[in-house]
Protein backbone atom coordinates (compact mmCIF):
# COMPACT_ATOMS: atom_id res chain seq x y z
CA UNK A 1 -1.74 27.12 7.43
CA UNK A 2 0.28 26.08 4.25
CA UNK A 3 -0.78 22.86 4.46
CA UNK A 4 -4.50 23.59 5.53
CA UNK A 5 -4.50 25.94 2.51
CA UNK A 6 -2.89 23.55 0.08
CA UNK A 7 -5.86 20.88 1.26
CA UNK A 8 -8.58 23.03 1.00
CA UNK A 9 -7.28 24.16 -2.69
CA UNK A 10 -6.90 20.63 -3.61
CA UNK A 11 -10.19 19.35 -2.00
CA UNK A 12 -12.33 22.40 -3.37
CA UNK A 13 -10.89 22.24 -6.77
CA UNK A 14 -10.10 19.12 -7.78
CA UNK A 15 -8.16 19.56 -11.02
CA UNK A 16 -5.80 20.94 -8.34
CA UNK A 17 -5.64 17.94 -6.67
CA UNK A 18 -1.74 15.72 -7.14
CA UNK A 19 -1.88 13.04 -9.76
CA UNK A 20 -0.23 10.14 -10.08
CA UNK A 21 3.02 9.46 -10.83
CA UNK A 22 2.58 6.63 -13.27
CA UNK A 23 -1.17 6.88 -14.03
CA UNK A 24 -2.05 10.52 -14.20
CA UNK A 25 -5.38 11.64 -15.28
CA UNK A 26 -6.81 8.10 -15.92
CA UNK A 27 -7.58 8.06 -12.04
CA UNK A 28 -9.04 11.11 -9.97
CA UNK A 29 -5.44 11.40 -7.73
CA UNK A 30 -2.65 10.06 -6.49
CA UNK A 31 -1.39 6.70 -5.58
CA UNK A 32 1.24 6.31 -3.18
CA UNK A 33 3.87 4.19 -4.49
CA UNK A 34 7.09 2.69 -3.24
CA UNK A 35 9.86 5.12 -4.02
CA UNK A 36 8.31 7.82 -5.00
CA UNK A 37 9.67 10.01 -2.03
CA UNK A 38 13.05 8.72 -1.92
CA UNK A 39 15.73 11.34 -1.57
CA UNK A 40 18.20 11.68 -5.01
CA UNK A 41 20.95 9.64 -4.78
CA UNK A 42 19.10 6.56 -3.15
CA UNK A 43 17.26 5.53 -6.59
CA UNK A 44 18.85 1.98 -6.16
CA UNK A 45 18.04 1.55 -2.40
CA UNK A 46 15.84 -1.62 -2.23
CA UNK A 47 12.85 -1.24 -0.19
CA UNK A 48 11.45 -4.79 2.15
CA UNK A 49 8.76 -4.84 4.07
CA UNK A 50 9.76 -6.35 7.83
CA UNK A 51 6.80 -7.46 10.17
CA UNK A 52 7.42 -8.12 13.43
CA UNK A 53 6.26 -11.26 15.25
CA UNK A 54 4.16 -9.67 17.14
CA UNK A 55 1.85 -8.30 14.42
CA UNK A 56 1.92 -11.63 11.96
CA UNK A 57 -1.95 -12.93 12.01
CA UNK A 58 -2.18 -16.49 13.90
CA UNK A 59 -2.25 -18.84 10.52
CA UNK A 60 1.20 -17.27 9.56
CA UNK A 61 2.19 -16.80 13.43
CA UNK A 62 1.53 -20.54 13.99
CA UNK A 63 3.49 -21.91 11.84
CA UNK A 64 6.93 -19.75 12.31
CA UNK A 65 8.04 -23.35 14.59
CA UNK A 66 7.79 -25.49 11.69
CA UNK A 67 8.43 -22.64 9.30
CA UNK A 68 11.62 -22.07 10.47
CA UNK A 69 13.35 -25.29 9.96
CA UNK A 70 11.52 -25.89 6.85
CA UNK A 71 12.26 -22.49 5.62
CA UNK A 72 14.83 -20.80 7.95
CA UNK A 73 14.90 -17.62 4.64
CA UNK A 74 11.17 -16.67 5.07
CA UNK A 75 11.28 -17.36 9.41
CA UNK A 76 13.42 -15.35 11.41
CA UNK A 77 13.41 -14.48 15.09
CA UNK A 78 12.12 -10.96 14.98
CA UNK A 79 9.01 -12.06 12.05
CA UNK A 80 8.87 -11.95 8.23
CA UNK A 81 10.17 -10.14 5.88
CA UNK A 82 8.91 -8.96 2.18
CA UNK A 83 11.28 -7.68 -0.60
CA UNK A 84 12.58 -6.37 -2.25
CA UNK A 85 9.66 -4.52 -3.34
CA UNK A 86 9.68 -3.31 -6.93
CA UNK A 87 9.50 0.93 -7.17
CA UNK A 88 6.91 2.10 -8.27
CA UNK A 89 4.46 -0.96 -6.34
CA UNK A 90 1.37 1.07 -4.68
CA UNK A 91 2.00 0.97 -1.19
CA UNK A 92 -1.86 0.34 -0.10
CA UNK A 93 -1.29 -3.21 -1.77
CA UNK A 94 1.20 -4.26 1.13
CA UNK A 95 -0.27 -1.75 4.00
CA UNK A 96 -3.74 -2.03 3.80
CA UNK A 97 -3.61 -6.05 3.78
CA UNK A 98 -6.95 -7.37 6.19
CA UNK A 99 -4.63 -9.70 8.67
CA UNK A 100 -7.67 -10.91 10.70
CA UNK A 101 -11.10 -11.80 8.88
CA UNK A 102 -14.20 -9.69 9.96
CA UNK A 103 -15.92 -12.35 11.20
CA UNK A 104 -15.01 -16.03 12.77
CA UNK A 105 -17.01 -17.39 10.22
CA UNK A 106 -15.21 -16.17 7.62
CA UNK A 107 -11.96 -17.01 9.15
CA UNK A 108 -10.46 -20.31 7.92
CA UNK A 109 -11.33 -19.46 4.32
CA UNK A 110 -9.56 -15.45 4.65
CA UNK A 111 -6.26 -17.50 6.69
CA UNK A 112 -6.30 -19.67 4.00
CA UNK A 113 -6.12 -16.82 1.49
CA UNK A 114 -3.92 -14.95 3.30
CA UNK A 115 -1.32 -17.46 3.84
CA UNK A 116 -1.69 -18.54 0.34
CA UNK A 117 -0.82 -15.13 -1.46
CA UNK A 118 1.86 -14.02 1.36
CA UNK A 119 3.53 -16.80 1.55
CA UNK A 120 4.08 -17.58 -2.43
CA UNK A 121 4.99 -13.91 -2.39
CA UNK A 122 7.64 -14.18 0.15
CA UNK A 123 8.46 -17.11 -1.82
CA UNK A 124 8.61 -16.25 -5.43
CA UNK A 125 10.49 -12.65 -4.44
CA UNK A 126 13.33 -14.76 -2.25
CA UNK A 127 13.87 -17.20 -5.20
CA UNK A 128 14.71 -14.01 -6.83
CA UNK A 129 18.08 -13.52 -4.95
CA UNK A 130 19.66 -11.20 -3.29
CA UNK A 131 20.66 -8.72 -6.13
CA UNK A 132 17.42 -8.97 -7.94
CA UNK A 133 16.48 -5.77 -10.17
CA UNK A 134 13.28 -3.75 -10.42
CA UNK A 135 12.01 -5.49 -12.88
CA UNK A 136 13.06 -8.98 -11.59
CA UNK A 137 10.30 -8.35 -8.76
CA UNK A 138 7.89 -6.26 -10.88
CA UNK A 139 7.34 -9.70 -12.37
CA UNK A 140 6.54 -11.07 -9.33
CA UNK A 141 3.94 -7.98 -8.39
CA UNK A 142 1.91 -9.13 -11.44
CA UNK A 143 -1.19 -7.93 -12.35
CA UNK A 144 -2.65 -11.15 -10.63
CA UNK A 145 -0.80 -10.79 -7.51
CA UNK A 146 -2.41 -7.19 -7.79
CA UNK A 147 -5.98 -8.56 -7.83
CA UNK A 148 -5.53 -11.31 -5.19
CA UNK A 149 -3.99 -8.66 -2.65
CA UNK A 150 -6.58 -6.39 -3.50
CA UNK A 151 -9.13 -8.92 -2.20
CA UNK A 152 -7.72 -9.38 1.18
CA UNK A 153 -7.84 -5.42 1.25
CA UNK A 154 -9.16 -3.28 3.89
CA UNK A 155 -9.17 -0.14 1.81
CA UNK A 156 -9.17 -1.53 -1.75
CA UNK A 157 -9.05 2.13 -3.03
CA UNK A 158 -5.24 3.19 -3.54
CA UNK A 159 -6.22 6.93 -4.57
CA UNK A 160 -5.43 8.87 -1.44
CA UNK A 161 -6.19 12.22 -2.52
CA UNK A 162 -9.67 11.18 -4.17
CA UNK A 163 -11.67 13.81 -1.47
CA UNK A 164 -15.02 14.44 -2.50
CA UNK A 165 -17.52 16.53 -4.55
CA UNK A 166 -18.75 18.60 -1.85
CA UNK A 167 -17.82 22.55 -2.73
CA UNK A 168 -16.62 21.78 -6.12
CA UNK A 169 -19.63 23.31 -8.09
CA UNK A 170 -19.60 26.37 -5.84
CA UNK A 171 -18.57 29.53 -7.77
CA UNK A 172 -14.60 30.72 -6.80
CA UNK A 173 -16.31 33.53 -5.17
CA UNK A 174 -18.42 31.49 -2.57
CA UNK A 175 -15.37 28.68 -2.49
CA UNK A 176 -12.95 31.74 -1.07
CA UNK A 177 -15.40 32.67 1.35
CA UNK A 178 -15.74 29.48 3.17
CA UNK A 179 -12.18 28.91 3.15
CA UNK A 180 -12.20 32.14 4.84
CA UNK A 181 -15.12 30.80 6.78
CA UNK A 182 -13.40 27.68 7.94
CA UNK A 183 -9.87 29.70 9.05
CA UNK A 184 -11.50 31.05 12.01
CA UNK A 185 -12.00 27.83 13.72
């Protein structure tokens, strides 16, 4: 019920609602960004991304034969591997990537897109090293990177608290009463 009632609050009255940690009020929520949840005392953990085999779409699948003796750093046996990826990076950026076009018309030109950004990622982060900082890879996740990974989105929207206006205007009175309404479901 804590949670339920925390929701509801946050849904209902949206100046309730979390903000972001590095944006605040210029967006309507909160963006859910690498490191943010870390425990204290693991501030200089790095974070990688590690996709198996298995889930890597065909025009990066295809070419882990080749890829491996040409690039043996960005191939390995169990799939790919992303990283270190600055703190503070929006998660949705990474998670919400489209892997397979919508159509098969559409296909070659989204591989091609896809391969293209992932694959200069992987690239441009590994040439960083092994003990690159923060803000070594921050420069990687530039603004552009941003837009061109936003494009190959499947939820280009990073706000995951954004909810919607229904309720909001309703006086507190009537807003307690359907919470009250909705609890005995």
């Amino acid at each position: 019920m804590r949670a339920f009632d925390d929701g509801i609050e946050q849904m209902l009255w949206p100046e309730k609602r979390t903000k972001d940690s590095v944006l605040g009020d210029k967006i309507p929520g909160l963006i859910d960004r690498v490191g943010d949840r870390l425990p204290s005392g693991h501030e200089t953990q790095r974070v990688y991304l590690k996709v198996n085999a298995g889930y890597l779409p065909d025009v990066i699948a295809n070419s882990q034969g080749i890829g491996r003796r040409l690039f043996p750093w960005l191939f390995g046996g169990e799939g790919i591997q992303i990283g270190p990826v600055p703190r503070g990076t929006p998660i949705g950026l990474l998670s919400n990537l489209k892997l397979l076009a919508e159509t098969n018309d559409d296909r070659v030109k989204h591989d091609a897109q896809l391969a293209d950004v992932v694959l200069n990622l992987i690239d441009d982060l590994k040439k960083l090293g092994p003990n690159a900082t923060d803000e070594q890879a921050r420069a990687v996740f530039s603004p552009e990177l941003g837009r061109k990974l936003l494009a190959l989105s499947k939820c280009p929207d990073l706000v995951v608290n954004r909810g919607h206006k229904f309720g909001t205007t309703l006086p507190d009175e009537d807003k307690r009463a359907l919470i009250a309404l909705l609890k005995t479901f």
